[in-house]
N, C-alpha and C. Protein backbone atom coordinates (compact mmCIF):
# COMPACT_ATOMS: atom_id res chain seq x y z
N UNK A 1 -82.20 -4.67 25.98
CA UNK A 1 -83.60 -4.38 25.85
C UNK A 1 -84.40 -5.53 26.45
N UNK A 2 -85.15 -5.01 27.10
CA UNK A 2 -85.85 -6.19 27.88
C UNK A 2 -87.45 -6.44 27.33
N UNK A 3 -87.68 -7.34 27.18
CA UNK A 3 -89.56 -7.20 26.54
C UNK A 3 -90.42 -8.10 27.64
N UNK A 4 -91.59 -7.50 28.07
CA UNK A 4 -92.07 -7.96 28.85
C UNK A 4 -93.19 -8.91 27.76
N UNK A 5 -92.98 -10.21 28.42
CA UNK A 5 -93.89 -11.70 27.92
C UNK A 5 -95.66 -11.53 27.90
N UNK A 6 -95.68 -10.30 29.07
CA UNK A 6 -97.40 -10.56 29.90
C UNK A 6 -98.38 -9.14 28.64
N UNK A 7 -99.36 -9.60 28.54
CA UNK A 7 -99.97 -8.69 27.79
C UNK A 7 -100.46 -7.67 28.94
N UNK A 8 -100.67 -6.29 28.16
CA UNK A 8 -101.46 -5.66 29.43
C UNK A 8 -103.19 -6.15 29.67
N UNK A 9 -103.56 -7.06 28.50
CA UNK A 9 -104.91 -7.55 28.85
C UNK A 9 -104.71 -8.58 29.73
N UNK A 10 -103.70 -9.22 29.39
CA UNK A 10 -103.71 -10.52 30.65
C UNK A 10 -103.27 -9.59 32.34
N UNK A 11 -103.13 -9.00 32.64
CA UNK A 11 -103.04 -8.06 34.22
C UNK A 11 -103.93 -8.08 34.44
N UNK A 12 -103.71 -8.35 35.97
CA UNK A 12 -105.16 -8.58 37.11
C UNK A 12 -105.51 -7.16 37.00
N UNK A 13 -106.81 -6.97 36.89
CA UNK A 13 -107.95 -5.81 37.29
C UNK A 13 -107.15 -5.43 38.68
N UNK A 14 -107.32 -3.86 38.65
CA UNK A 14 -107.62 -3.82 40.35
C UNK A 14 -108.25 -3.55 41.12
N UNK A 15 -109.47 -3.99 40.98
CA UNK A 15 -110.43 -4.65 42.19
C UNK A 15 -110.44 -6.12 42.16
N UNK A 16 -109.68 -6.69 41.47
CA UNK A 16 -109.27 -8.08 41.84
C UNK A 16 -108.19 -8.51 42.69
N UNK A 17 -107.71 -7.23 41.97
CA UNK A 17 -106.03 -7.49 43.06
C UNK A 17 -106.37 -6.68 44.18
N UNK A 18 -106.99 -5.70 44.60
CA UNK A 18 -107.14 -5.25 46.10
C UNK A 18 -107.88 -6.41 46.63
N UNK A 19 -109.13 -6.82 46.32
CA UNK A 19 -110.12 -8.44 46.86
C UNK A 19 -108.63 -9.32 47.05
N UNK A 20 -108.07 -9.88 46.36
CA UNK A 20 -107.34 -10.93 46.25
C UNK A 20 -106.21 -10.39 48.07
N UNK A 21 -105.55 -9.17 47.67
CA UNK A 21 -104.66 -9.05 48.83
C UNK A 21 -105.72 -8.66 49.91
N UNK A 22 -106.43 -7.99 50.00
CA UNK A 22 -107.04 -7.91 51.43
C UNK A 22 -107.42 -9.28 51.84
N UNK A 23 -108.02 -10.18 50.81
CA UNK A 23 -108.84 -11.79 51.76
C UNK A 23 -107.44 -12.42 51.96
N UNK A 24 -106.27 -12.32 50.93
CA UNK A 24 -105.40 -13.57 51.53
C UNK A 24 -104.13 -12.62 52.55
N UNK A 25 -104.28 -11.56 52.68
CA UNK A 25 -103.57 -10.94 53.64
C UNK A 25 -104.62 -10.80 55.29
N UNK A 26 -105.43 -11.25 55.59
CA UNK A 26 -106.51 -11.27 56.41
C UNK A 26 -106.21 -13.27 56.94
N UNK A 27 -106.32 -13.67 55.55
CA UNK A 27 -106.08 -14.99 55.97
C UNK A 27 -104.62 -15.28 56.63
N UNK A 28 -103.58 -14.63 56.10
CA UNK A 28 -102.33 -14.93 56.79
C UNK A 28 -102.35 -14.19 57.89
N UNK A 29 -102.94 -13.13 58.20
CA UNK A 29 -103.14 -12.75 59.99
C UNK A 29 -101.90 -11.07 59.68
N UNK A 30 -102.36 -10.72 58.72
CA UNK A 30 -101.24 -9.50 58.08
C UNK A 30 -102.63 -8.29 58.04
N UNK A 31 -103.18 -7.78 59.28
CA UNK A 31 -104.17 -7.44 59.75
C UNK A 31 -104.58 -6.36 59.00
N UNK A 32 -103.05 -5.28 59.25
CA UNK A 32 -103.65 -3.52 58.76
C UNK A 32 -103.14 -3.95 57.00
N UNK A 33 -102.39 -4.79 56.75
CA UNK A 33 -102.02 -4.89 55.14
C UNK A 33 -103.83 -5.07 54.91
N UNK A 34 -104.48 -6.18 55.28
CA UNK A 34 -105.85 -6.41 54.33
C UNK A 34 -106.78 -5.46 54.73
N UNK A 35 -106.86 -4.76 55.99
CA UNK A 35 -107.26 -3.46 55.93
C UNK A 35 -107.22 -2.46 55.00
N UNK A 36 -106.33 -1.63 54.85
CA UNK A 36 -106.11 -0.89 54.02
C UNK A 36 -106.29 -0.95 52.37
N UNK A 37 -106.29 -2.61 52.30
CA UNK A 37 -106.60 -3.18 50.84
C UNK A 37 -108.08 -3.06 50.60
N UNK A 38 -108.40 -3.56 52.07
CA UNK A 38 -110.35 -3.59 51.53
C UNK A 38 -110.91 -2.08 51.95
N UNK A 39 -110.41 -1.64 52.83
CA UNK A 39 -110.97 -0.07 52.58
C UNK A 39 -110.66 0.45 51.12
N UNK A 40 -109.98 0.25 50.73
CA UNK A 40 -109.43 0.79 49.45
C UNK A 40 -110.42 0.22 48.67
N UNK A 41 -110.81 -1.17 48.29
CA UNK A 41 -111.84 -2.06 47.71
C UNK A 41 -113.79 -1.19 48.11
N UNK A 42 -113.53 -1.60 49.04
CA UNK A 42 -114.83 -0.74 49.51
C UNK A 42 -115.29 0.66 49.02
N UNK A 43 -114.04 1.49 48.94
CA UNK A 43 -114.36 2.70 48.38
C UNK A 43 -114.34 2.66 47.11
N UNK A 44 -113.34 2.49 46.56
CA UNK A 44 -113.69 2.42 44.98
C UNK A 44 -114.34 1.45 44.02
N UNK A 45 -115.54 0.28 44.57
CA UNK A 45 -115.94 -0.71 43.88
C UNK A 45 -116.81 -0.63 44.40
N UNK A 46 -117.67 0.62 44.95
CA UNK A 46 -119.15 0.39 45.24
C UNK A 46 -119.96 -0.70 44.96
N UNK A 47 -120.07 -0.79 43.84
CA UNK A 47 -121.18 -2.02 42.99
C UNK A 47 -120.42 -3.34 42.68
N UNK A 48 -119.65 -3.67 43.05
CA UNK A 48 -118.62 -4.72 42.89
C UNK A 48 -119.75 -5.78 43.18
N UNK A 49 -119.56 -7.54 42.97
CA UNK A 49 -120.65 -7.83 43.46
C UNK A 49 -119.94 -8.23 44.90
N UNK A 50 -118.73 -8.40 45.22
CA UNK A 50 -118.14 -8.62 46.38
C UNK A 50 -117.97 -7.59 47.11
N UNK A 51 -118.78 -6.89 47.27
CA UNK A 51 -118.79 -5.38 48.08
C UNK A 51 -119.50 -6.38 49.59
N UNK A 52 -120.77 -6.59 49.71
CA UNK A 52 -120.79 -7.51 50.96
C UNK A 52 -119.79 -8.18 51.69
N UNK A 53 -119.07 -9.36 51.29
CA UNK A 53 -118.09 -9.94 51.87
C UNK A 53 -116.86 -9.13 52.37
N UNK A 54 -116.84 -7.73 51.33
CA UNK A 54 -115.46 -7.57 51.38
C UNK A 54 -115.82 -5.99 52.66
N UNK A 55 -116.84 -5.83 52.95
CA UNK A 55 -117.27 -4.99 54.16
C UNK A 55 -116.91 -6.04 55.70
N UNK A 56 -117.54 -7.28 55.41
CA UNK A 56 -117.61 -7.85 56.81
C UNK A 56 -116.36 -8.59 57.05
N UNK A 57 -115.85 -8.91 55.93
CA UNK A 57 -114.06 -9.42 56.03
C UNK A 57 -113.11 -7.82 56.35
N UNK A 58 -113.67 -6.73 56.07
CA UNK A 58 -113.29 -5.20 56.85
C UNK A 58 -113.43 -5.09 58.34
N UNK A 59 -114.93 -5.29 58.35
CA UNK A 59 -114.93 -5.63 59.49
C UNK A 59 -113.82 -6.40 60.81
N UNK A 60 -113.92 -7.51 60.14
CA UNK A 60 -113.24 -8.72 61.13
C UNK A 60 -111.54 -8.05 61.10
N UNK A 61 -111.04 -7.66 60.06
CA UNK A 61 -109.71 -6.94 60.01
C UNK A 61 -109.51 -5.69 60.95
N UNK A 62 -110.81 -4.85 61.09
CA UNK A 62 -110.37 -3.78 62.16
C UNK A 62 -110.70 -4.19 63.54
N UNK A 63 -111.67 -4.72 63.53
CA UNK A 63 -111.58 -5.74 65.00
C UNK A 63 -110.32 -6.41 65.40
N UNK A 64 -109.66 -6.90 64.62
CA UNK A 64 -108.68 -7.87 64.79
C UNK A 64 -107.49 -6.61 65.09
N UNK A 65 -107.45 -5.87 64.30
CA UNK A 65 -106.63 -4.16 64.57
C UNK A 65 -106.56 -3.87 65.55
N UNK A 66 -107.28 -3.90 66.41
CA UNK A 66 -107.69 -3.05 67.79
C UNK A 66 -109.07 -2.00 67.47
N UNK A 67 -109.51 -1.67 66.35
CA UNK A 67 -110.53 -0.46 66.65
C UNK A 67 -111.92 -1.14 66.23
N UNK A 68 -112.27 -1.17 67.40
CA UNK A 68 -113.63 -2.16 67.34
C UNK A 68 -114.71 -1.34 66.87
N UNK A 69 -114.71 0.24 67.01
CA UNK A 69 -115.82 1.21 66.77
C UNK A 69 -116.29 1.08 65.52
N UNK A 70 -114.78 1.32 64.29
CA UNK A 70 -114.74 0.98 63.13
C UNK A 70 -115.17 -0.41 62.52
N UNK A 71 -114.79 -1.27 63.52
CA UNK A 71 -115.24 -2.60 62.68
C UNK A 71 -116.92 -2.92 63.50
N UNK A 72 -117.42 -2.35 64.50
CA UNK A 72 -119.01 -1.82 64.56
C UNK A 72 -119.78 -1.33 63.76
N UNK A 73 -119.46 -0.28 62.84
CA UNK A 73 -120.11 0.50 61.50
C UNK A 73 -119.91 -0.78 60.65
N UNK A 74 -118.81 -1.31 60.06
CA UNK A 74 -118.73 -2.30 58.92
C UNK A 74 -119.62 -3.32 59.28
N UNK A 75 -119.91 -3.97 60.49
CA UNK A 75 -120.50 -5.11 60.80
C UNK A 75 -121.92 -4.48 60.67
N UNK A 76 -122.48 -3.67 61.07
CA UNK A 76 -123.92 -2.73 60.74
C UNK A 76 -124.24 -2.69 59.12
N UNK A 77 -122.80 -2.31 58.63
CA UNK A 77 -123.18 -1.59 57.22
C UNK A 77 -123.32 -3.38 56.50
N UNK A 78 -122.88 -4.20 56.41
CA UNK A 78 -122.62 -5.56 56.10
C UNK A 78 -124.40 -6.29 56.44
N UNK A 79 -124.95 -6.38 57.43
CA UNK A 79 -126.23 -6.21 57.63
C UNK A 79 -127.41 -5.91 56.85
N UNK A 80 -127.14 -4.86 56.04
CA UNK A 80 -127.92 -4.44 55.14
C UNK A 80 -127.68 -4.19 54.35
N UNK A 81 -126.55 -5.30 53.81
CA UNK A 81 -126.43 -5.98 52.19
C UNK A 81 -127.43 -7.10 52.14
N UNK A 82 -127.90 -7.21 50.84
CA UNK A 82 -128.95 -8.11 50.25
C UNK A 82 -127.92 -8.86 48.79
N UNK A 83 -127.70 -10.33 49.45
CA UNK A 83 -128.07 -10.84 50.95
C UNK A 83 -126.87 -10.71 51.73
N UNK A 84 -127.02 -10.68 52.92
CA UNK A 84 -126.31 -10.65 54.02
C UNK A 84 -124.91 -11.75 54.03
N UNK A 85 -124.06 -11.15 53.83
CA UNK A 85 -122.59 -11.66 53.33
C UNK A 85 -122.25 -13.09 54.89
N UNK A 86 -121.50 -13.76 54.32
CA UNK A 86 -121.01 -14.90 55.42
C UNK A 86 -121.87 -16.07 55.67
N UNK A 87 -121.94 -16.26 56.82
CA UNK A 87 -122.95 -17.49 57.33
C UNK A 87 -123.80 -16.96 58.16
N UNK A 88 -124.82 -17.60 58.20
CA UNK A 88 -126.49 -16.89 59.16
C UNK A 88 -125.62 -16.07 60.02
N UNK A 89 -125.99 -15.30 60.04
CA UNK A 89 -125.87 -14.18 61.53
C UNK A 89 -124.32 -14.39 61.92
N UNK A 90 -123.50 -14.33 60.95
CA UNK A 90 -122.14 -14.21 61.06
C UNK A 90 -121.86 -12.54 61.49
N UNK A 91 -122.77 -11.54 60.60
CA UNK A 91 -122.50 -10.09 60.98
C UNK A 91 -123.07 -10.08 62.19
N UNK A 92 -124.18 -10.41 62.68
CA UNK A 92 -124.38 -10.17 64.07
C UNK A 92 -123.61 -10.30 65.16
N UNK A 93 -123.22 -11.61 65.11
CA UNK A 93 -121.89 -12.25 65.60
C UNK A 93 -120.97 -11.34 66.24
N UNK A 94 -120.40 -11.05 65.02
CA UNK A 94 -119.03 -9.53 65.25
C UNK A 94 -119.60 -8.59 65.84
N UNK A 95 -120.84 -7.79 65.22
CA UNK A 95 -121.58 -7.08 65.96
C UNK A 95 -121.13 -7.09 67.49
N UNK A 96 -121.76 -8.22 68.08
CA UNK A 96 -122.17 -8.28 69.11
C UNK A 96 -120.79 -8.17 69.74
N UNK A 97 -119.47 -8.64 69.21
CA UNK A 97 -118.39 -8.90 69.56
C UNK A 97 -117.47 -7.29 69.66
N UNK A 98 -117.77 -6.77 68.73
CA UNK A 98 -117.50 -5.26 68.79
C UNK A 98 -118.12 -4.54 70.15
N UNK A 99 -119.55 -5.02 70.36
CA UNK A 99 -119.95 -4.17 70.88
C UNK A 99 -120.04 -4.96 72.53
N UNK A 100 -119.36 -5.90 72.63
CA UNK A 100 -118.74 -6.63 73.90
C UNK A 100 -117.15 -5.77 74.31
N UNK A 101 -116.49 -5.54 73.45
CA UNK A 101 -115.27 -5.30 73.19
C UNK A 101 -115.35 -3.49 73.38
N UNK A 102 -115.90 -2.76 73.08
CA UNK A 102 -116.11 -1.61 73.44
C UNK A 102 -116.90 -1.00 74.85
N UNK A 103 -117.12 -2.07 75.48
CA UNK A 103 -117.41 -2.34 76.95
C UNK A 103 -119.25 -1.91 77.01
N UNK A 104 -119.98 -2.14 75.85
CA UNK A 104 -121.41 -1.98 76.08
C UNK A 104 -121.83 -3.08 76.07
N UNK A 105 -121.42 -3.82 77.76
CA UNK A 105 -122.38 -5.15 77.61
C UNK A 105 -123.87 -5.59 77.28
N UNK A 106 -124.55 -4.56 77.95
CA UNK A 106 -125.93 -4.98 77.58
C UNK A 106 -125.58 -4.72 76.10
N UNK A 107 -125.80 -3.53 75.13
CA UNK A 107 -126.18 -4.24 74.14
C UNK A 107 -125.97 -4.97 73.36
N UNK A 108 -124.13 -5.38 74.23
CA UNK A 108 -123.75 -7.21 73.49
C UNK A 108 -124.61 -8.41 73.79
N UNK A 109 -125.04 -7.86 74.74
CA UNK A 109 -125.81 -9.23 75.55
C UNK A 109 -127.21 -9.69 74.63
N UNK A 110 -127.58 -8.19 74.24
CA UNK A 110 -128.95 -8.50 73.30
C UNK A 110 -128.46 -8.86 71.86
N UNK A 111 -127.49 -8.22 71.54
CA UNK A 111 -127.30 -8.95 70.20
C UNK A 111 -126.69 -10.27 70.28
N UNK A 112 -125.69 -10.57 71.02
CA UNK A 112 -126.00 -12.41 71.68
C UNK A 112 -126.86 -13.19 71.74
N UNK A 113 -127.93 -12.47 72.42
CA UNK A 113 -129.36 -13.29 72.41
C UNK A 113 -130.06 -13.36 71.20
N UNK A 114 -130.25 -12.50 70.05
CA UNK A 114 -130.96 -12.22 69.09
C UNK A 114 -129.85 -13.71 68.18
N UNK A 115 -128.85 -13.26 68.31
CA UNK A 115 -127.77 -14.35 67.02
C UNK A 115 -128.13 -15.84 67.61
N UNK A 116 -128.76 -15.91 69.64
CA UNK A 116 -128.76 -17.24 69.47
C UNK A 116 -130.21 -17.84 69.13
N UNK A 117 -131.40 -16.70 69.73
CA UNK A 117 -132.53 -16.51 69.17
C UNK A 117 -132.75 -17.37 67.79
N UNK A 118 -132.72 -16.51 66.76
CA UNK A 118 -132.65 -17.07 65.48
C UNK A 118 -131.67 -18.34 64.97
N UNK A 119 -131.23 -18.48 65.56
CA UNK A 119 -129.94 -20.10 65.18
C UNK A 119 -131.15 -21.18 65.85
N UNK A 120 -131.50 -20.78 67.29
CA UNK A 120 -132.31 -21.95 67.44
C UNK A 120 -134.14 -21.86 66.84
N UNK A 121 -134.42 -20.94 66.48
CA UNK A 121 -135.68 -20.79 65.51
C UNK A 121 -134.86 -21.22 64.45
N UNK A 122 -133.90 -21.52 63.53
CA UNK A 122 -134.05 -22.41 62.15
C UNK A 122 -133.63 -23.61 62.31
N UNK A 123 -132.66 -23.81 63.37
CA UNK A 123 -132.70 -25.66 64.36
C UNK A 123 -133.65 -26.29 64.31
N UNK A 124 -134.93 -25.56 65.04
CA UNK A 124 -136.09 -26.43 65.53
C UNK A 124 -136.77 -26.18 63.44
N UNK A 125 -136.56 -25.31 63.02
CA UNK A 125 -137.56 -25.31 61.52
C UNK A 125 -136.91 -26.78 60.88
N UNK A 126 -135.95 -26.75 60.66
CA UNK A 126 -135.09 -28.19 60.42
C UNK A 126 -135.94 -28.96 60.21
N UNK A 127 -136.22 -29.56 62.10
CA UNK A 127 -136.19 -30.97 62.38
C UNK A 127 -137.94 -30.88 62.99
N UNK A 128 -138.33 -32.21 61.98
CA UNK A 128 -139.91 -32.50 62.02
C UNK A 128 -139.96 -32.90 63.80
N UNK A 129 -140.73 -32.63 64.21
CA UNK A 129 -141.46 -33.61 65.68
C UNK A 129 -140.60 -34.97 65.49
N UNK A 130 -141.27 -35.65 64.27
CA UNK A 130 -140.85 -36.90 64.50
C UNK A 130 -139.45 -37.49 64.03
N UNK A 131 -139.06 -36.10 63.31
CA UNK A 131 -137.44 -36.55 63.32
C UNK A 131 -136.96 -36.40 63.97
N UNK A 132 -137.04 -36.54 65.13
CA UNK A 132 -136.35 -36.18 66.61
C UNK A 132 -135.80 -37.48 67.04
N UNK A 133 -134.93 -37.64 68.11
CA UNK A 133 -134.67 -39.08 68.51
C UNK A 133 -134.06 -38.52 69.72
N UNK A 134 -134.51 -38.98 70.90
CA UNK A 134 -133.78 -38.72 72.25
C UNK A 134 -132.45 -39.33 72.39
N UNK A 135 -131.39 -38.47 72.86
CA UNK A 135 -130.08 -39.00 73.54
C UNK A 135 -130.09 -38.99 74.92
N UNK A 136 -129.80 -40.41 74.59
CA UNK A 136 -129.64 -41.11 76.59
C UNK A 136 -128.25 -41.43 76.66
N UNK A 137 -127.74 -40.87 77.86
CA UNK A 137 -126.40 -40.71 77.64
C UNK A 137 -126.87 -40.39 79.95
N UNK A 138 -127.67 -40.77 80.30
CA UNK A 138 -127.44 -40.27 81.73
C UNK A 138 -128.21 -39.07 82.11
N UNK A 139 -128.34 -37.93 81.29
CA UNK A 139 -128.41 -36.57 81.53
C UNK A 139 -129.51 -36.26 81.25
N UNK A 140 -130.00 -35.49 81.49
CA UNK A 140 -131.47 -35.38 81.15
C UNK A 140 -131.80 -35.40 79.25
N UNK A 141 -132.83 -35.78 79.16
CA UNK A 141 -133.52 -35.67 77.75
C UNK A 141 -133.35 -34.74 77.53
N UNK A 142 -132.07 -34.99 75.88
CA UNK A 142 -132.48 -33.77 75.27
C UNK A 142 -132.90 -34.32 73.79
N UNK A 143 -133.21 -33.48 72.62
CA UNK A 143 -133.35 -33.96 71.35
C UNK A 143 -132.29 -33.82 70.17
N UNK A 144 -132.10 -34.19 69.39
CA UNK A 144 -131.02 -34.06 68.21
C UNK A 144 -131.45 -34.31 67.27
N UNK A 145 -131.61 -33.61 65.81
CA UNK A 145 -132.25 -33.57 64.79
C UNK A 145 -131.74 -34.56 63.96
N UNK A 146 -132.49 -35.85 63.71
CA UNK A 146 -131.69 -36.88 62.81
C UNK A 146 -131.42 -36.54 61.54
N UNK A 147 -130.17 -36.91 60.92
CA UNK A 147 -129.77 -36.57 59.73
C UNK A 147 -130.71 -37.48 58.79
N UNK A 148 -131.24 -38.59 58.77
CA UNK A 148 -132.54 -38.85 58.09
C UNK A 148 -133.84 -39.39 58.75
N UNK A 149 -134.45 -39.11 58.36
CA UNK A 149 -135.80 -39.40 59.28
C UNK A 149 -136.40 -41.44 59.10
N UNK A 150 -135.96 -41.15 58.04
CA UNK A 150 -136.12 -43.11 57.64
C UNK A 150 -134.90 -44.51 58.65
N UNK A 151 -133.59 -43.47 58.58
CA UNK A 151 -132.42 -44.22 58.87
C UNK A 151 -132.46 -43.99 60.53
N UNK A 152 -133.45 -43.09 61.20
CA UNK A 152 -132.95 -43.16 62.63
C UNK A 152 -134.18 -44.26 63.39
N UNK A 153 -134.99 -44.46 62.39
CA UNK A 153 -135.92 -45.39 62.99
C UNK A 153 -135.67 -46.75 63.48
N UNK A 154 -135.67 -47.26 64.89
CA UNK A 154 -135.33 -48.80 65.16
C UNK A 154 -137.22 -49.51 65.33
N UNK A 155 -137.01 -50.33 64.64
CA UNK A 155 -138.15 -51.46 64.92
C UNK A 155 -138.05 -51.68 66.33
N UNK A 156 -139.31 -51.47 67.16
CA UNK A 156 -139.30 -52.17 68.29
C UNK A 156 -139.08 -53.28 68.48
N UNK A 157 -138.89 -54.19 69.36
CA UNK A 157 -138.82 -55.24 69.70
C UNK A 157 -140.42 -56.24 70.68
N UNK A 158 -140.45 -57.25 70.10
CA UNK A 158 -141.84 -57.86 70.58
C UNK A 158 -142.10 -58.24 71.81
N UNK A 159 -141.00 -59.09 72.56
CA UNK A 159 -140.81 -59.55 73.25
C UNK A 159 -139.69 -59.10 73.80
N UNK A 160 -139.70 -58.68 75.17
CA UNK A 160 -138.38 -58.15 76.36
C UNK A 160 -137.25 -59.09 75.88
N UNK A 161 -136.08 -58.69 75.77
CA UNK A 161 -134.77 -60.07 76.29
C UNK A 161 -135.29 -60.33 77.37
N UNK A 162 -134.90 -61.99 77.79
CA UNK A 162 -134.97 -62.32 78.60
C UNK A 162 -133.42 -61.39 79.37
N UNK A 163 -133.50 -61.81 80.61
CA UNK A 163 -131.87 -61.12 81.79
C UNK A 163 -130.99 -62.70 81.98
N UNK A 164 -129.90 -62.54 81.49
CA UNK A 164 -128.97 -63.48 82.00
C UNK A 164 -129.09 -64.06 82.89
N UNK A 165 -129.34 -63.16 84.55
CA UNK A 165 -129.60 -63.86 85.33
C UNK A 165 -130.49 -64.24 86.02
N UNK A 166 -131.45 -64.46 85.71
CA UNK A 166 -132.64 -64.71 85.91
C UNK A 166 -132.74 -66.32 85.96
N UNK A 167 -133.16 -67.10 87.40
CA UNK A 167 -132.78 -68.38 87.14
C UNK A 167 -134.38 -69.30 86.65
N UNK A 168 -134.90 -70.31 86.28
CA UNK A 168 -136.00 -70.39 86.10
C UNK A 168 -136.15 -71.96 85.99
């Protein structure tokens, strides 16, 4: 007679255990396994609060599959979760990558532009005017947003160095 140790209250839920195998079967590169886990997740956990993530981590799994059409709808449907699952304009991203990959360049090209659009509208929101500090490096002026506005400041200097060789 065998007795099992585990309570049935201590067993993973399963919408924990489909979340759990689709993200770490996605992470090991086990493509249609976390597929099939998060479609499965997706459908039956509507209101889950990981329903966002677990659309655009769908996403990136059927892309990674080969069927970019499918992971086009998920990257759309992922979009208009509140809030918008990943990092800024991570769904656009794929978006755009789906829809590079299904051979509609232009409108990869605009959703390219829109993902780089907005990255550099919250760059420049960042960094004040005067937290700016030019890099001279040869190449033309460009700017770089200092990580503190107090610590990138140098005191001018009053007086030029004199030049080594300068005889007098």
């Amino acid at each position: 007679m065998v007795l099992s140790l585990v309570s049935p209250a201590a067993a993973i839920e399963e919408a924990d255990r489909l979340w759990l195998v689709g993200e770490r079967a996605f992470a090991d590169g086990l493509y249609p396994v976390s597929r099939r886990a998060l479609e499965r997740f997706v459908a039956q956990y509507p209101k889950d609060a990981r329903q966002p993530e677990a659309v655009l981590l769908l996403g990136k799994a059927r892309l990674q599959a080969g069927d970019a059409q499918a992971a086009l709808e998920a990257f759309k449907r992922a979009q208009m979760a509140t809030p918008v699952p990943g990092r800024p304009q991570e769904a656009r991203f794929w978006e755009a990558e789906s829809l590079f990959r299904l051979k509609r360049f232009l409108d990869a090209r605009d959703a390219y532009d829109a993902v780089v659009r907005v990255t550099r509208w919250r760059r420049r929101r960042r960094c004040r005017p005067r937290a700016r500090w030019p890099i001279s490096s040869g190449r033309p002026r460009r700017w770089r947003c200092s990580p503190t506005f107090r610590g990138s400041i140098r005191p001018r200097r009053s007086s030029p160095t004199p030049s080594s060789g300068a005889a007098g």
